[in-house]
PDB file of N, CA and C in Angstrom:
ATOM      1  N   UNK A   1      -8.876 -26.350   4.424  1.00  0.00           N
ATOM      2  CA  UNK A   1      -9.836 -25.579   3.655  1.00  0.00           C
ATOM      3  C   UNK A   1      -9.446 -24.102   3.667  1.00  0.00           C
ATOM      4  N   UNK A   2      -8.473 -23.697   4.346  1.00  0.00           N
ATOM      5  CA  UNK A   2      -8.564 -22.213   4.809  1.00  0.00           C
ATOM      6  C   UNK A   2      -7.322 -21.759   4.277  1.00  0.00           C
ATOM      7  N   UNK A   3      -6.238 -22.951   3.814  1.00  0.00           N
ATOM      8  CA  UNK A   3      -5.244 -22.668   2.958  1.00  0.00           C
ATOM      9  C   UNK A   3      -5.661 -22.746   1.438  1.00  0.00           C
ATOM     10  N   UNK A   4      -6.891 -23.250   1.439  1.00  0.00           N
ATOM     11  CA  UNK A   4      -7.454 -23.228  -0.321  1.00  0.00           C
ATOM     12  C   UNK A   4      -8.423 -21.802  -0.505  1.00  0.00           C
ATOM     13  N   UNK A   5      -9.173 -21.663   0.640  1.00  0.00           N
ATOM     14  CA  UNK A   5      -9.499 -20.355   0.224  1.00  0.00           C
ATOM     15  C   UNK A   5      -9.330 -19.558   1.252  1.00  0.00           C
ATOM     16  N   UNK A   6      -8.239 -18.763   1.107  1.00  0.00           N
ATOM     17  CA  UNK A   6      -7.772 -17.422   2.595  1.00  0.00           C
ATOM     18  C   UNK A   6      -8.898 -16.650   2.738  1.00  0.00           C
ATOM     19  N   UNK A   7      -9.690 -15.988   1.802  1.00  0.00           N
ATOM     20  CA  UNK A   7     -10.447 -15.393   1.708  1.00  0.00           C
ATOM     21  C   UNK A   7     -11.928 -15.787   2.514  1.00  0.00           C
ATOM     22  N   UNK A   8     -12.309 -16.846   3.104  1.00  0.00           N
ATOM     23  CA  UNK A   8     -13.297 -17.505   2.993  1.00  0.00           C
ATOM     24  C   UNK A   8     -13.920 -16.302   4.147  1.00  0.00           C
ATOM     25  N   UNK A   9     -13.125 -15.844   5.164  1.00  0.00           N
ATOM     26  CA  UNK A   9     -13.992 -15.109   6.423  1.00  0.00           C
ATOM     27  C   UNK A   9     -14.451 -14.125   5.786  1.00  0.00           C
ATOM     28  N   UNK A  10     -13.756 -13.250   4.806  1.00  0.00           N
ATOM     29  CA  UNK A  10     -14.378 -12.028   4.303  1.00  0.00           C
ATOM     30  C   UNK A  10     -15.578 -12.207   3.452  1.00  0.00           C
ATOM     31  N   UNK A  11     -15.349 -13.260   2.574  1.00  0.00           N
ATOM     32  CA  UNK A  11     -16.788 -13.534   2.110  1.00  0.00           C
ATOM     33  C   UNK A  11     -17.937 -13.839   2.883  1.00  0.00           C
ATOM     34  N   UNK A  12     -18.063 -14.404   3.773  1.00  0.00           N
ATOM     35  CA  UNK A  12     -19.125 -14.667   4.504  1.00  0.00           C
ATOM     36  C   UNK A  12     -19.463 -13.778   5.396  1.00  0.00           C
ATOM     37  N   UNK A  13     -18.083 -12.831   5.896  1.00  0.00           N
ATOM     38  CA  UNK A  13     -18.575 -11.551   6.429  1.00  0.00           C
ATOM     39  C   UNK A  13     -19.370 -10.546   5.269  1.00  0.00           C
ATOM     40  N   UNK A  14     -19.404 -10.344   4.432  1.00  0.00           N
ATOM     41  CA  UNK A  14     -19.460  -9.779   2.997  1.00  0.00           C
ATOM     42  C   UNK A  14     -21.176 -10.097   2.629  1.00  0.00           C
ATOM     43  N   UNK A  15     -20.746 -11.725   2.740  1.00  0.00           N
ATOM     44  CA  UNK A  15     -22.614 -12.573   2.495  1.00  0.00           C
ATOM     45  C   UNK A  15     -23.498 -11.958   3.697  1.00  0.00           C
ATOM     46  N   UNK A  16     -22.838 -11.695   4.744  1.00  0.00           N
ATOM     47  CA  UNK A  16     -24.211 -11.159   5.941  1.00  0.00           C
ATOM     48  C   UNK A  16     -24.705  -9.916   5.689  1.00  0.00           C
ATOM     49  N   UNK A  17     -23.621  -8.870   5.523  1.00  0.00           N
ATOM     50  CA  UNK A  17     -23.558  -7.989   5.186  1.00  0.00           C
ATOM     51  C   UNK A  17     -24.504  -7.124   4.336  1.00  0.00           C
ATOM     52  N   UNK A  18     -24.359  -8.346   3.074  1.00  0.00           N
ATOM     53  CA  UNK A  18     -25.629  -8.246   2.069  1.00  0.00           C
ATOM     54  C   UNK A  18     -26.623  -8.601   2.307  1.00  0.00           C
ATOM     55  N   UNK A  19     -26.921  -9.386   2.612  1.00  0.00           N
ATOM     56  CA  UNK A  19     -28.394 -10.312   3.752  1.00  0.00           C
ATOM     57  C   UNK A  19     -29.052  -8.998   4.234  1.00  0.00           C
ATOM     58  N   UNK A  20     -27.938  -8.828   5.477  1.00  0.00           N
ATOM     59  CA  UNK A  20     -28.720  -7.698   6.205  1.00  0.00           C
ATOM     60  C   UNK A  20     -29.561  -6.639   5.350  1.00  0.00           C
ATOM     61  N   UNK A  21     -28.469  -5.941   4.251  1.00  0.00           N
ATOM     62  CA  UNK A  21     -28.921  -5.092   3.724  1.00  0.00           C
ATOM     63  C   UNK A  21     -30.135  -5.553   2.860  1.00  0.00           C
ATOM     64  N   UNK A  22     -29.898  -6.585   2.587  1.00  0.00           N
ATOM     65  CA  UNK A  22     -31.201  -6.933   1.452  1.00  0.00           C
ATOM     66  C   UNK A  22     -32.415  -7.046   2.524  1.00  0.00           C
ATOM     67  N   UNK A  23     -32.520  -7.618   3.696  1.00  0.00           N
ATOM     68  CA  UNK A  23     -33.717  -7.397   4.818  1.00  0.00           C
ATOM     69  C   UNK A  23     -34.055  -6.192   5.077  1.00  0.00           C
ATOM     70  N   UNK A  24     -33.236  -5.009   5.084  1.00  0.00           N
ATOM     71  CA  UNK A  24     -33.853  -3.417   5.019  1.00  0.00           C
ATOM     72  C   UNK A  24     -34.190  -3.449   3.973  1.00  0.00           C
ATOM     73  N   UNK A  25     -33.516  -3.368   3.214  1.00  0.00           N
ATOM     74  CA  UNK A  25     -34.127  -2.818   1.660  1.00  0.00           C
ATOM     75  C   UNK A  25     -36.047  -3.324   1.647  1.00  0.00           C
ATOM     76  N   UNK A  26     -35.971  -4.429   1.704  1.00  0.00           N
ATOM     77  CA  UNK A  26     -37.238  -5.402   1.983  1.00  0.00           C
ATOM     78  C   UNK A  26     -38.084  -4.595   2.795  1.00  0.00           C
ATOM     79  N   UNK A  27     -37.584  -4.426   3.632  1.00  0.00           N
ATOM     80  CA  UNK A  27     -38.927  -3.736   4.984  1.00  0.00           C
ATOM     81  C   UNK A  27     -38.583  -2.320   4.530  1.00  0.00           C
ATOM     82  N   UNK A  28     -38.053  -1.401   3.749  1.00  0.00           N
ATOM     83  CA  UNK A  28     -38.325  -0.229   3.168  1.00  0.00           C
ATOM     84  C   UNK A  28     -39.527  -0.206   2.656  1.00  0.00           C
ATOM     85  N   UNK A  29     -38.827  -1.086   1.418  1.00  0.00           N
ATOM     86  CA  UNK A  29     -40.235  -1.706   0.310  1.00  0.00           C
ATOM     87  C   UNK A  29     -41.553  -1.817   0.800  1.00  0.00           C
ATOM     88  N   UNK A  30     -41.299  -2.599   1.923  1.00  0.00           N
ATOM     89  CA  UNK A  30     -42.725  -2.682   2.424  1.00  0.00           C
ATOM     90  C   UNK A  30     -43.814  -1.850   3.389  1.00  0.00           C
ATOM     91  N   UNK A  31     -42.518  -1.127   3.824  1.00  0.00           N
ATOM     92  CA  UNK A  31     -42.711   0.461   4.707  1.00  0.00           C
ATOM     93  C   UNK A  31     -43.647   1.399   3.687  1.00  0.00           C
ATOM     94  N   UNK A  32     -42.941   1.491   2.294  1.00  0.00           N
ATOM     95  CA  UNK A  32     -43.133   1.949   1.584  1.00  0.00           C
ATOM     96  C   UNK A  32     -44.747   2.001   0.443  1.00  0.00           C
ATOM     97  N   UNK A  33     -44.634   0.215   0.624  1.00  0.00           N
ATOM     98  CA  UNK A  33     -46.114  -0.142   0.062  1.00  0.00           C
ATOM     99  C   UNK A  33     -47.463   0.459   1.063  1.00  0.00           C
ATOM    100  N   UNK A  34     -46.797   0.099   2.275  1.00  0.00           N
ATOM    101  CA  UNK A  34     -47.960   0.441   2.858  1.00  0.00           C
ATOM    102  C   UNK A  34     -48.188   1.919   2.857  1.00  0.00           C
ATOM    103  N   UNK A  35     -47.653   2.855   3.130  1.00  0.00           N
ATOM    104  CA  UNK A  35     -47.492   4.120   2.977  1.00  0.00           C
ATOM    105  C   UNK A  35     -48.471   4.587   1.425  1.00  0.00           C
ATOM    106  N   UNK A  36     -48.354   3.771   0.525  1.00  0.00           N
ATOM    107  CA  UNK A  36     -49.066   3.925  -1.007  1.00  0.00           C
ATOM    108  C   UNK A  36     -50.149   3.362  -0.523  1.00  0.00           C
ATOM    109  N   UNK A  37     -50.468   2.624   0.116  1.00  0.00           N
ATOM    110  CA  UNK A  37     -51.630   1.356   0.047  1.00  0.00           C
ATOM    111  C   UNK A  37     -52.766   2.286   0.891  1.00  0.00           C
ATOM    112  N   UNK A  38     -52.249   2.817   1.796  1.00  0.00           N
ATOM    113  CA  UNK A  38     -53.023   3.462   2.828  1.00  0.00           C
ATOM    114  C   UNK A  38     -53.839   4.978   2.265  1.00  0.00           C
ATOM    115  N   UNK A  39     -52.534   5.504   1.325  1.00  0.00           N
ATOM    116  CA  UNK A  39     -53.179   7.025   0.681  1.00  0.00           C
ATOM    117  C   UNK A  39     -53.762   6.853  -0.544  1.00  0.00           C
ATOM    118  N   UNK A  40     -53.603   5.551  -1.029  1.00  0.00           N
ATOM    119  CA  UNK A  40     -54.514   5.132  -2.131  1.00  0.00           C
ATOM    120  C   UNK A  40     -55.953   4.769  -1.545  1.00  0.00           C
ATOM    121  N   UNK A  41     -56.059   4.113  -0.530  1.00  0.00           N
ATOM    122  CA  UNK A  41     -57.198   3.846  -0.070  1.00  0.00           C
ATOM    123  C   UNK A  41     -57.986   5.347   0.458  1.00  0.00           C
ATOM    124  N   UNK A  42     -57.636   6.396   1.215  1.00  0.00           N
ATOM    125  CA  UNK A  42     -57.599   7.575   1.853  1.00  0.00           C
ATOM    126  C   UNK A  42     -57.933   8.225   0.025  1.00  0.00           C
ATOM    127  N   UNK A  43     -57.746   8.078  -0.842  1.00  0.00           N
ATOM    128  CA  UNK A  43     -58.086   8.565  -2.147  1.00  0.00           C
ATOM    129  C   UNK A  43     -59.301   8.115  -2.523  1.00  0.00           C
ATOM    130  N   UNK A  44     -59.626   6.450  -2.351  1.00  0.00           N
ATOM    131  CA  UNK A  44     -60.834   6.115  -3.264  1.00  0.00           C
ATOM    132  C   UNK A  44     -62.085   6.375  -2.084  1.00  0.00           C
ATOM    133  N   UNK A  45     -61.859   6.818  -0.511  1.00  0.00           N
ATOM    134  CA  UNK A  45     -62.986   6.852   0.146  1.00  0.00           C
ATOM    135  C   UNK A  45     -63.447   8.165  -0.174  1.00  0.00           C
ATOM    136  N   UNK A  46     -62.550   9.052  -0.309  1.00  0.00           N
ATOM    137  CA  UNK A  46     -63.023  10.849  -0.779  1.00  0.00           C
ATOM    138  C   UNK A  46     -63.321  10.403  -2.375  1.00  0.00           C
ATOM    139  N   UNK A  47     -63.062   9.679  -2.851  1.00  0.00           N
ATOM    140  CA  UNK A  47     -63.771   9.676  -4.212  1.00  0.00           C
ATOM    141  C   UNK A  47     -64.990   8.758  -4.043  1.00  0.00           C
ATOM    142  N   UNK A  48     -65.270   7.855  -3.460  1.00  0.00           N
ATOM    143  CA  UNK A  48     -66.899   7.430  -2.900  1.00  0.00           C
ATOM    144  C   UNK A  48     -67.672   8.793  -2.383  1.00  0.00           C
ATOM    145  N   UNK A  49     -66.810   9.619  -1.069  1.00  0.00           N
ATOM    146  CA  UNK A  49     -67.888  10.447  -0.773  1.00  0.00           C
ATOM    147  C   UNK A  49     -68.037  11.900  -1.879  1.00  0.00           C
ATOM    148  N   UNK A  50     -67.722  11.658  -2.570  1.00  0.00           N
ATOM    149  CA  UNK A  50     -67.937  12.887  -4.213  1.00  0.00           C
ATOM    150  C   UNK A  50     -66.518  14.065  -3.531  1.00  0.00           C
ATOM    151  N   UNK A  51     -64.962  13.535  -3.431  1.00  0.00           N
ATOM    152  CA  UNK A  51     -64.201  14.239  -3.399  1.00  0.00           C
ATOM    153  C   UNK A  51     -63.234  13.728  -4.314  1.00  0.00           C
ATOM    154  N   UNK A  52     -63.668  14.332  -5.621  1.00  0.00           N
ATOM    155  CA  UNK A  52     -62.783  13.649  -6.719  1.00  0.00           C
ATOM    156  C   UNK A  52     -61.431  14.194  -6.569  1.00  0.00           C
ATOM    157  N   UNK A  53     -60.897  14.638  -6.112  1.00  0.00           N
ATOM    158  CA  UNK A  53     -59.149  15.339  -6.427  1.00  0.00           C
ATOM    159  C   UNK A  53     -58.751  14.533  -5.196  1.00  0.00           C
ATOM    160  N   UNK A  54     -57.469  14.643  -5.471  1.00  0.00           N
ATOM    161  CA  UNK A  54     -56.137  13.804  -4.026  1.00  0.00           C
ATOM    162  C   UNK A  54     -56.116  15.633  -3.784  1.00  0.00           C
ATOM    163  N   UNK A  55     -55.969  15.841  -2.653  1.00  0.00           N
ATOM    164  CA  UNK A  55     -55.618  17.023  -1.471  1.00  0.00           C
ATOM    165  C   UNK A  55     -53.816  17.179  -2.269  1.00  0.00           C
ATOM    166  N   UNK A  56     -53.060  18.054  -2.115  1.00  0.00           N
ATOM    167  CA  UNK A  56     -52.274  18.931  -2.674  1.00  0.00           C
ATOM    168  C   UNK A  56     -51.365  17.599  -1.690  1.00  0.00           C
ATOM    169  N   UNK A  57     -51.431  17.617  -0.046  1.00  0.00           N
ATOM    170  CA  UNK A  57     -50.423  16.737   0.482  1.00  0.00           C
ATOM    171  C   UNK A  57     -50.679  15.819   0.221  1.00  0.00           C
ATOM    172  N   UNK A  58     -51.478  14.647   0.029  1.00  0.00           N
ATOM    173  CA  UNK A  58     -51.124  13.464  -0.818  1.00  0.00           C
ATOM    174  C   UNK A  58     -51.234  13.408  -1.793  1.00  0.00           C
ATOM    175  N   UNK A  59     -51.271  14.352  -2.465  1.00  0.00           N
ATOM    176  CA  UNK A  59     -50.309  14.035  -4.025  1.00  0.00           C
ATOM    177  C   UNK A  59     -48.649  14.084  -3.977  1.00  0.00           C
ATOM    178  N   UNK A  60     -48.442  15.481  -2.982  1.00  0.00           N
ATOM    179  CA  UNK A  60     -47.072  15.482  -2.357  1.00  0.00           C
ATOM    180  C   UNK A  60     -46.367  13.877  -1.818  1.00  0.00           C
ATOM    181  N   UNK A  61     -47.170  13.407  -1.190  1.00  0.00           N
ATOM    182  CA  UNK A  61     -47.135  12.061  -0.213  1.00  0.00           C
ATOM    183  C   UNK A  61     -47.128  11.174  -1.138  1.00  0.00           C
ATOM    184  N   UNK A  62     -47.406  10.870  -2.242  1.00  0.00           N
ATOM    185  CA  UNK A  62     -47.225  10.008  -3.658  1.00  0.00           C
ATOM    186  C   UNK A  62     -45.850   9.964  -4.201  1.00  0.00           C
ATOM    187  N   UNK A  63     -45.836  11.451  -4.542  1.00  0.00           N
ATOM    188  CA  UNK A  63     -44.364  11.530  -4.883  1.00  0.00           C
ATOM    189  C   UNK A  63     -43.325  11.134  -4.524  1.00  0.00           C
ATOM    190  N   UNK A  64     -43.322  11.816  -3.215  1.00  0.00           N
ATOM    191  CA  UNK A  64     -42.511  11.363  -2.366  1.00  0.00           C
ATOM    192  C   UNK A  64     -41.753   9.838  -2.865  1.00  0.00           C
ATOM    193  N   UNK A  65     -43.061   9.476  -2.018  1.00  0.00           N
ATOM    194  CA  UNK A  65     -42.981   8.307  -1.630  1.00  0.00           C
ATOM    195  C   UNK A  65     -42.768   7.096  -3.148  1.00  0.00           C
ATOM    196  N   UNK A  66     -42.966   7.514  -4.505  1.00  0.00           N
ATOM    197  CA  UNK A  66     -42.300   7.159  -5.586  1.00  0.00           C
ATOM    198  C   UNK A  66     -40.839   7.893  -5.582  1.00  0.00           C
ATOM    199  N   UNK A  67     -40.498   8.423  -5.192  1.00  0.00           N
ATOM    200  CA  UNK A  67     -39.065   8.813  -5.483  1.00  0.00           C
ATOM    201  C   UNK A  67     -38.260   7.794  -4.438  1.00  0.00           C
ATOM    202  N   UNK A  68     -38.962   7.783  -3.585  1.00  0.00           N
ATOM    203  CA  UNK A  68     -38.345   6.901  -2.292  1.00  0.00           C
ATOM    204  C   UNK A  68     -37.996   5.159  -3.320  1.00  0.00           C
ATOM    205  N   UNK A  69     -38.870   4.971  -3.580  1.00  0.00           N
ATOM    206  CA  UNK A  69     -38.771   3.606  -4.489  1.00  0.00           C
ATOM    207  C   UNK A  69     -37.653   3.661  -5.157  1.00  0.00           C
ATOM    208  N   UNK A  70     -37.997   4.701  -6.010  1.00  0.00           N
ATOM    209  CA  UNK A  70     -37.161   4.563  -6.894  1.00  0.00           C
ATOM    210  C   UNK A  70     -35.573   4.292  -6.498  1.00  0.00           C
ATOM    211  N   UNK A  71     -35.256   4.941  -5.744  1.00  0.00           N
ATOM    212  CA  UNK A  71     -33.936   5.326  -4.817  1.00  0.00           C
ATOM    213  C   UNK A  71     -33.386   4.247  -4.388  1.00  0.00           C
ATOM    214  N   UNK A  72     -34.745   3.697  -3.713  1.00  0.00           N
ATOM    215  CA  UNK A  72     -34.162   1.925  -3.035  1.00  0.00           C
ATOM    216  C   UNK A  72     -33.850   1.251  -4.161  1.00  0.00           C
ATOM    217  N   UNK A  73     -34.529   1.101  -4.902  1.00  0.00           N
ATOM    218  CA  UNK A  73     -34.050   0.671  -6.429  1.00  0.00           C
ATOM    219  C   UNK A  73     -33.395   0.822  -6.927  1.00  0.00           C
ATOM    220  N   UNK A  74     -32.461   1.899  -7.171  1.00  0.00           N
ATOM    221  CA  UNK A  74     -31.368   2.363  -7.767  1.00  0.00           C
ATOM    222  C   UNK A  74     -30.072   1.784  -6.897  1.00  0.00           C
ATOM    223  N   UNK A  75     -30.469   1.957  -5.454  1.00  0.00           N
ATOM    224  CA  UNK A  75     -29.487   1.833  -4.587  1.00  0.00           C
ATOM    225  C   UNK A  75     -29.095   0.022  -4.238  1.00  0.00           C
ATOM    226  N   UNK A  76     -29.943  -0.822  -4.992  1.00  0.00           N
ATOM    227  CA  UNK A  76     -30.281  -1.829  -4.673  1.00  0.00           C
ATOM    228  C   UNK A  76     -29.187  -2.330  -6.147  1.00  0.00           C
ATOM    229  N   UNK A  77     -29.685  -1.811  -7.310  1.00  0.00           N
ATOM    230  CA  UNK A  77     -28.902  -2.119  -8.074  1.00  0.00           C
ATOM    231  C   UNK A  77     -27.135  -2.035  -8.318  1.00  0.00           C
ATOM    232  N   UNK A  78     -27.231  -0.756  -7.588  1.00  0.00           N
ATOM    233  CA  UNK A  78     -25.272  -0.247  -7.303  1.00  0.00           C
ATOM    234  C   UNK A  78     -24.951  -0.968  -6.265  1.00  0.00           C
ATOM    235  N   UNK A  79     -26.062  -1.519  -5.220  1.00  0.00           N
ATOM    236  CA  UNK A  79     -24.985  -2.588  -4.384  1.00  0.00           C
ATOM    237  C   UNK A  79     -25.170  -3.905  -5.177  1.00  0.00           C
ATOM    238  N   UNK A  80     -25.758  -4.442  -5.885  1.00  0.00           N
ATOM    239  CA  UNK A  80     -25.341  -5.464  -6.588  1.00  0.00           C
ATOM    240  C   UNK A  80     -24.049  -5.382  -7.523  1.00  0.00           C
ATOM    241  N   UNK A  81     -24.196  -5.001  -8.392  1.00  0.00           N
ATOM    242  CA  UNK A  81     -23.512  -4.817  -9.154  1.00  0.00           C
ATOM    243  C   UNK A  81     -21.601  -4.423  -8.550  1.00  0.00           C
ATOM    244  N   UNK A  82     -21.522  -3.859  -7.750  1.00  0.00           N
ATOM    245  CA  UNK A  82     -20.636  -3.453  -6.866  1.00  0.00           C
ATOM    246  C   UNK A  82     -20.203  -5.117  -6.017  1.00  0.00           C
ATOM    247  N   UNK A  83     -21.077  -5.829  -5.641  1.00  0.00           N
ATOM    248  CA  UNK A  83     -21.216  -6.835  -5.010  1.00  0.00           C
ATOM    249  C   UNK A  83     -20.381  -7.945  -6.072  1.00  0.00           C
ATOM    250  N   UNK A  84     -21.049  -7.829  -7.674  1.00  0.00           N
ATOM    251  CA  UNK A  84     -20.030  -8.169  -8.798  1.00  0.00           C
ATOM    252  C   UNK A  84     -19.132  -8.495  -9.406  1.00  0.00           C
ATOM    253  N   UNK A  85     -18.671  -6.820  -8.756  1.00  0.00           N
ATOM    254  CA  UNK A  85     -17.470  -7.045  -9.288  1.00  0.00           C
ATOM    255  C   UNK A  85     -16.001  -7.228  -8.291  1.00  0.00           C
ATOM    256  N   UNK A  86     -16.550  -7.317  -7.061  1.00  0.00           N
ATOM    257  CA  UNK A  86     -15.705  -7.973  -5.732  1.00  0.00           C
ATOM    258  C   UNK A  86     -15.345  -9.378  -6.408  1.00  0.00           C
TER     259      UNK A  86
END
């Protein structure tokens, strides 16, 4: 089998590789949700107690934390694609 495909260790070193990375990426994501989930909630209790505006830092803390997405996302797509064309 190993004279039909020489290659076979690097790929599967290659397949973990990506695994791994796709399990961070994952717990970013989800680092990330919660981080939204929590200042969204921290938003609708000051808007129950009559504090209609998000505070200057979590609106900052929104951003952020959408740019952060985005990034994993972007970065998620260039290792695929990269992954591709191996």
């Amino acid at each position: 089998m190993q004279n039909d495909f020489p290659n076979q260790g690097l790929l599967y070193k290659r397949l973990e590789q990506w695994r791994t990375l796709q399990r961070q990426l994952h717990q970013l994501s989800d680092n990330i949700h919660h981080k939204i989930e929590g200042a969204y909630v921290a938003y609708k209790i000051a808007e129950i107690e009559g504090k209609n505006q998000l505070s200057l830092l979590s609106t900052e803390l929104l951003e952020e934390a959408n740019k952060a997405l985005a990034l994993a996302q972007i970065t998620e797509e260039e290792i695929e694609k990269g992954m591709l064309r191996q």
